[in-house]
N, C-alpha and C. Protein backbone atom coordinates (compact mmCIF):
# COMPACT_ATOMS: atom_id res chain seq x y z
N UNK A 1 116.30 88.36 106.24
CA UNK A 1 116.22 89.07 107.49
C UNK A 1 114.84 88.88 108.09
N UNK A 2 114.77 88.28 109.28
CA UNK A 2 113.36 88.29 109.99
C UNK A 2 113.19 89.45 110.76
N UNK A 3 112.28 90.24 110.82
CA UNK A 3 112.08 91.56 111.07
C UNK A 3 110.70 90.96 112.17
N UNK A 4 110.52 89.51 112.68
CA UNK A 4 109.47 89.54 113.73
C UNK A 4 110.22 89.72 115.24
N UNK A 5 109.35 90.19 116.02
CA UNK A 5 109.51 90.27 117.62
C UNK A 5 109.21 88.86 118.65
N UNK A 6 110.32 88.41 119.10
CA UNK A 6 109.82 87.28 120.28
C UNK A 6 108.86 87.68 120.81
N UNK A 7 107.63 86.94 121.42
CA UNK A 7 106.73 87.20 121.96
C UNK A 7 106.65 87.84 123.38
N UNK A 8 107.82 87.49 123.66
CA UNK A 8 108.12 88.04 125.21
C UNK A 8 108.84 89.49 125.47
N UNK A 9 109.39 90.08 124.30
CA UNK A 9 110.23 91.20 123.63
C UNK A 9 109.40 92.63 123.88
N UNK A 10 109.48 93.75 124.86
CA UNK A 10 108.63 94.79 124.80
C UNK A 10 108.29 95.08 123.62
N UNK A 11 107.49 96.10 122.98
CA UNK A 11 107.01 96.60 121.99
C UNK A 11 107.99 98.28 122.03
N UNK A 12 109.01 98.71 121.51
CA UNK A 12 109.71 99.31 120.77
C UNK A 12 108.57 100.64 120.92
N UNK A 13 109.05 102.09 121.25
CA UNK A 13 107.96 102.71 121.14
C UNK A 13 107.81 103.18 119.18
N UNK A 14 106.66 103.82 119.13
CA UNK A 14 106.05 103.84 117.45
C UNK A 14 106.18 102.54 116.98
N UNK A 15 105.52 101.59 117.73
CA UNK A 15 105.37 100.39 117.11
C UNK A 15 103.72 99.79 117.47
N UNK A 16 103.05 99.48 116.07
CA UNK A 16 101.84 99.12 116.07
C UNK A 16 101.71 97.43 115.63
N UNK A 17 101.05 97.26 116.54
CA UNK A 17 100.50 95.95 116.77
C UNK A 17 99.38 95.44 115.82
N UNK A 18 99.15 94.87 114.76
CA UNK A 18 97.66 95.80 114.67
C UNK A 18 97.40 93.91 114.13
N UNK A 19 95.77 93.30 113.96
CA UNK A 19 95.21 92.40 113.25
C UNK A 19 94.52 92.89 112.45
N UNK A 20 94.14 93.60 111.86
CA UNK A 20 93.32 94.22 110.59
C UNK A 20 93.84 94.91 109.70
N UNK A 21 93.52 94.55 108.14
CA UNK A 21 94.14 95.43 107.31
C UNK A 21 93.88 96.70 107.42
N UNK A 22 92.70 97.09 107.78
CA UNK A 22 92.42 98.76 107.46
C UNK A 22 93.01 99.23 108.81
N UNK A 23 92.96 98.93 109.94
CA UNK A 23 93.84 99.27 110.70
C UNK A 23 95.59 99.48 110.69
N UNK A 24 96.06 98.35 109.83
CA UNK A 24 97.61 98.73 109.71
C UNK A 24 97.94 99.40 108.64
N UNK A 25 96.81 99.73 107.44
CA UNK A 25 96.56 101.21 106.70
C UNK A 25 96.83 102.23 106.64
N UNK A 26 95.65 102.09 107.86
CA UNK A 26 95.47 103.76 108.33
C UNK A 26 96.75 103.99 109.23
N UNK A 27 97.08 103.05 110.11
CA UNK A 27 98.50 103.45 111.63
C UNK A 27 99.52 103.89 110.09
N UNK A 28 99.84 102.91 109.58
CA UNK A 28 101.07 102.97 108.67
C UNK A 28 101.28 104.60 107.34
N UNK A 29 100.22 105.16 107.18
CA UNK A 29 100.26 106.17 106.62
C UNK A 29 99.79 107.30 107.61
N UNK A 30 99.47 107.47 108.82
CA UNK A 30 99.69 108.48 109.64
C UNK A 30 101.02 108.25 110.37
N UNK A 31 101.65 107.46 110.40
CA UNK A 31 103.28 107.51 110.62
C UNK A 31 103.92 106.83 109.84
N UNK A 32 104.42 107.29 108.65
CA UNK A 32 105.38 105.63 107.53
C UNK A 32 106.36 105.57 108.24
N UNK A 33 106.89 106.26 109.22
CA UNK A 33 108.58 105.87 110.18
C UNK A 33 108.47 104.70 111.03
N UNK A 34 106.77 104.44 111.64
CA UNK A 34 106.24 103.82 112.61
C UNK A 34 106.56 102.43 112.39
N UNK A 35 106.72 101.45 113.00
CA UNK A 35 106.90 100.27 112.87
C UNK A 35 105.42 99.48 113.22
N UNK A 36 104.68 99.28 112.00
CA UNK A 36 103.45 98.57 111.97
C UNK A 36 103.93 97.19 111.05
N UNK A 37 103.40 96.44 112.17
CA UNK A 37 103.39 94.73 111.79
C UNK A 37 102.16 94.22 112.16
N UNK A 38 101.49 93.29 111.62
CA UNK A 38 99.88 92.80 111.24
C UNK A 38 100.38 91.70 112.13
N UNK A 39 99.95 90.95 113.01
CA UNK A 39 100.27 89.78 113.53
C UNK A 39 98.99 88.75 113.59
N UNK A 40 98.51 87.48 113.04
CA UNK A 40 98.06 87.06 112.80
C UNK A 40 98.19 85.37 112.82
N UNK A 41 97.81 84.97 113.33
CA UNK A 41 97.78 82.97 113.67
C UNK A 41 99.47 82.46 113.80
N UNK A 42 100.09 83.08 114.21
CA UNK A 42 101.64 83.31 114.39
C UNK A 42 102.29 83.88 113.03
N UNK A 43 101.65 84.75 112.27
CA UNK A 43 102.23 85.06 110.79
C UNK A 43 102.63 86.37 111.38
N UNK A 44 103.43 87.41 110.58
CA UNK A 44 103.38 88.49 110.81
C UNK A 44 103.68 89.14 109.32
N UNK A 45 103.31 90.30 109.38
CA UNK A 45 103.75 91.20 107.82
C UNK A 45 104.24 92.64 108.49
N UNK A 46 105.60 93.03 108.47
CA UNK A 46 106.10 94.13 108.32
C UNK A 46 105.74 95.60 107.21
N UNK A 47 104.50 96.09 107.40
CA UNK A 47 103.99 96.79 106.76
C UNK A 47 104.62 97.98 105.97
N UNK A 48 105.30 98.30 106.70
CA UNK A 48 106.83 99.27 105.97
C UNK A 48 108.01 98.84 104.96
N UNK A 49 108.03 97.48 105.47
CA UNK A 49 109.05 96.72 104.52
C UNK A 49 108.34 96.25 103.00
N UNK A 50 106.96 95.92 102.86
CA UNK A 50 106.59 95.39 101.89
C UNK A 50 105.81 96.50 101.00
N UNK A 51 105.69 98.17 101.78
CA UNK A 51 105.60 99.00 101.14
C UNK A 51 106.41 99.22 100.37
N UNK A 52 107.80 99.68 100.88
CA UNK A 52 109.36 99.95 100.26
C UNK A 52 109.55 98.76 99.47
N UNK A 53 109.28 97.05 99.39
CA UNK A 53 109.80 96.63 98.36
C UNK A 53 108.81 96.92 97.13
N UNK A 54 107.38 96.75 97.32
CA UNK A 54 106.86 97.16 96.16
C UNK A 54 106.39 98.71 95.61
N UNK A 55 106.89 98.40 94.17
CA UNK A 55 107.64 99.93 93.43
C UNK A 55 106.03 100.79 93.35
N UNK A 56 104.95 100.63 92.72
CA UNK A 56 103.39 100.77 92.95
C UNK A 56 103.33 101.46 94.32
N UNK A 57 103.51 101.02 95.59
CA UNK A 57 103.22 101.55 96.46
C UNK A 57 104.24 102.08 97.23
N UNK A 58 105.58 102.06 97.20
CA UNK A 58 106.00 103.62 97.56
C UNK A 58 105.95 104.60 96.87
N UNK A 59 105.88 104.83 95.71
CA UNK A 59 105.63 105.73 94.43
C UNK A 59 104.50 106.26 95.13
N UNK A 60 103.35 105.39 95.16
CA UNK A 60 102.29 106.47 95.74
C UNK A 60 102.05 106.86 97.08
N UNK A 61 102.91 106.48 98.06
CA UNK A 61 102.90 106.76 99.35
C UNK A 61 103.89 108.48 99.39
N UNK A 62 104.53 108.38 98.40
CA UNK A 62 105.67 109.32 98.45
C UNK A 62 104.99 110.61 97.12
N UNK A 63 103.83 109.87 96.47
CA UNK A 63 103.85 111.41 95.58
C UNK A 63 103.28 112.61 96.41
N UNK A 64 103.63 113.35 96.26
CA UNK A 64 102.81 114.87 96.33
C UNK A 64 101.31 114.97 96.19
N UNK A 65 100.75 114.32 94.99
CA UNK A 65 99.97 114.78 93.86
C UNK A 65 98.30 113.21 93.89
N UNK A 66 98.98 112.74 95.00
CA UNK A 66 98.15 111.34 95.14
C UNK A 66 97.31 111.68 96.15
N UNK A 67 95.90 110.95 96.67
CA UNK A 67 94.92 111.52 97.24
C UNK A 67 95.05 110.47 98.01
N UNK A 68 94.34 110.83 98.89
CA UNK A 68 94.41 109.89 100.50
C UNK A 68 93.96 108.38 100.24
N UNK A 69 93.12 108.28 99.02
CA UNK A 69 92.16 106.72 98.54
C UNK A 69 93.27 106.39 97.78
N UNK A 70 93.73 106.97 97.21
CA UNK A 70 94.86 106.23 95.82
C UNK A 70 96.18 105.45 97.21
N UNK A 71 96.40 106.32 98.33
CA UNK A 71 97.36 105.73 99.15
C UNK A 71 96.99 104.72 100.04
N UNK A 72 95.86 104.93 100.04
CA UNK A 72 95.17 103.62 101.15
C UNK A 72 94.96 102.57 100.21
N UNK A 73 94.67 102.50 98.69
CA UNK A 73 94.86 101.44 97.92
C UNK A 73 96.27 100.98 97.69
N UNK A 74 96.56 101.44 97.58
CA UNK A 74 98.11 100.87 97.05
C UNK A 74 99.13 100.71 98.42
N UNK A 75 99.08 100.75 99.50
CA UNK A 75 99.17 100.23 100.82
C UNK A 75 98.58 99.07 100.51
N UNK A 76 97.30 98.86 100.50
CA UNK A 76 96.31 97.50 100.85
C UNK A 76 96.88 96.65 99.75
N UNK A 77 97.15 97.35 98.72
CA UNK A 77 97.29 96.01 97.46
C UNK A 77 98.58 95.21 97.88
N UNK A 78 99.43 96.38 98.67
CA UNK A 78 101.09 95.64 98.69
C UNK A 78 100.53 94.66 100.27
N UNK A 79 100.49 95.11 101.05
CA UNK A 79 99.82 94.57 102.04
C UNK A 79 99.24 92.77 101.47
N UNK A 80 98.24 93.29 100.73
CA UNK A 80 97.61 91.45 100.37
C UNK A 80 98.17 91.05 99.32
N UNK A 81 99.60 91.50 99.14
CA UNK A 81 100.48 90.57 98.01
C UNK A 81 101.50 90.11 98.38
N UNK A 82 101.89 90.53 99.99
CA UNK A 82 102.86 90.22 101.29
C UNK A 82 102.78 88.82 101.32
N UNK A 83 103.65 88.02 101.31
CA UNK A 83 104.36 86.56 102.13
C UNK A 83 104.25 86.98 103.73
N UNK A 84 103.43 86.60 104.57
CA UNK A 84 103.71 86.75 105.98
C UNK A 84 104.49 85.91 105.97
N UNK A 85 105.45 86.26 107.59
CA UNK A 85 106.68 85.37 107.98
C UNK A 85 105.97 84.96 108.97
N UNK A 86 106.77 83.88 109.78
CA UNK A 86 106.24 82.73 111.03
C UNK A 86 107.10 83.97 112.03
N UNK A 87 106.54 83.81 112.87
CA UNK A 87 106.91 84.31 113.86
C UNK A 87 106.15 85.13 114.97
């Protein structure tokens, strides 16, 4: 499933645009419903999707008991272990 946007395609509202990791971080854990995608030299990474596939970081996006650094790591780790897609 390609989950990128034609370039010509409005932007969907709660949808973040973002080129920086600490930026699609921070958007992506002040809204996890939000649709944040990293777009980059025509790559893109669906930041929600590669949370939910890796088990490490929805576990800690979803505990109770986890601190704001433990979730911004384990975001970033799934984040730079992402396959960007073309698009």
């Amino acid at each position: 499933m390609d989950s990128s946007l034609p370039a010509d395609h409005p932007l969907p509202p709660l949808v973040f645009a973002v080129d920086d990791l600490d930026g699609a971080v921070a958007a992506f854990l002040e809204n996890p419903r939000a649709y944040v995608i990293i777009s980059s030299e025509g790559r893109t990474i669906d930041v929600a999707a590669v949370v939910r596939a890796d088990d490490f970081a929805s576990r800690a996006v979803a505990s109770l008991n986890a601190d704001a650094s433990y979730r911004q790591m384990a975001v970033r780790t799934a984040i730079l272990l992402a396959r960007p897609q073309k698009g």
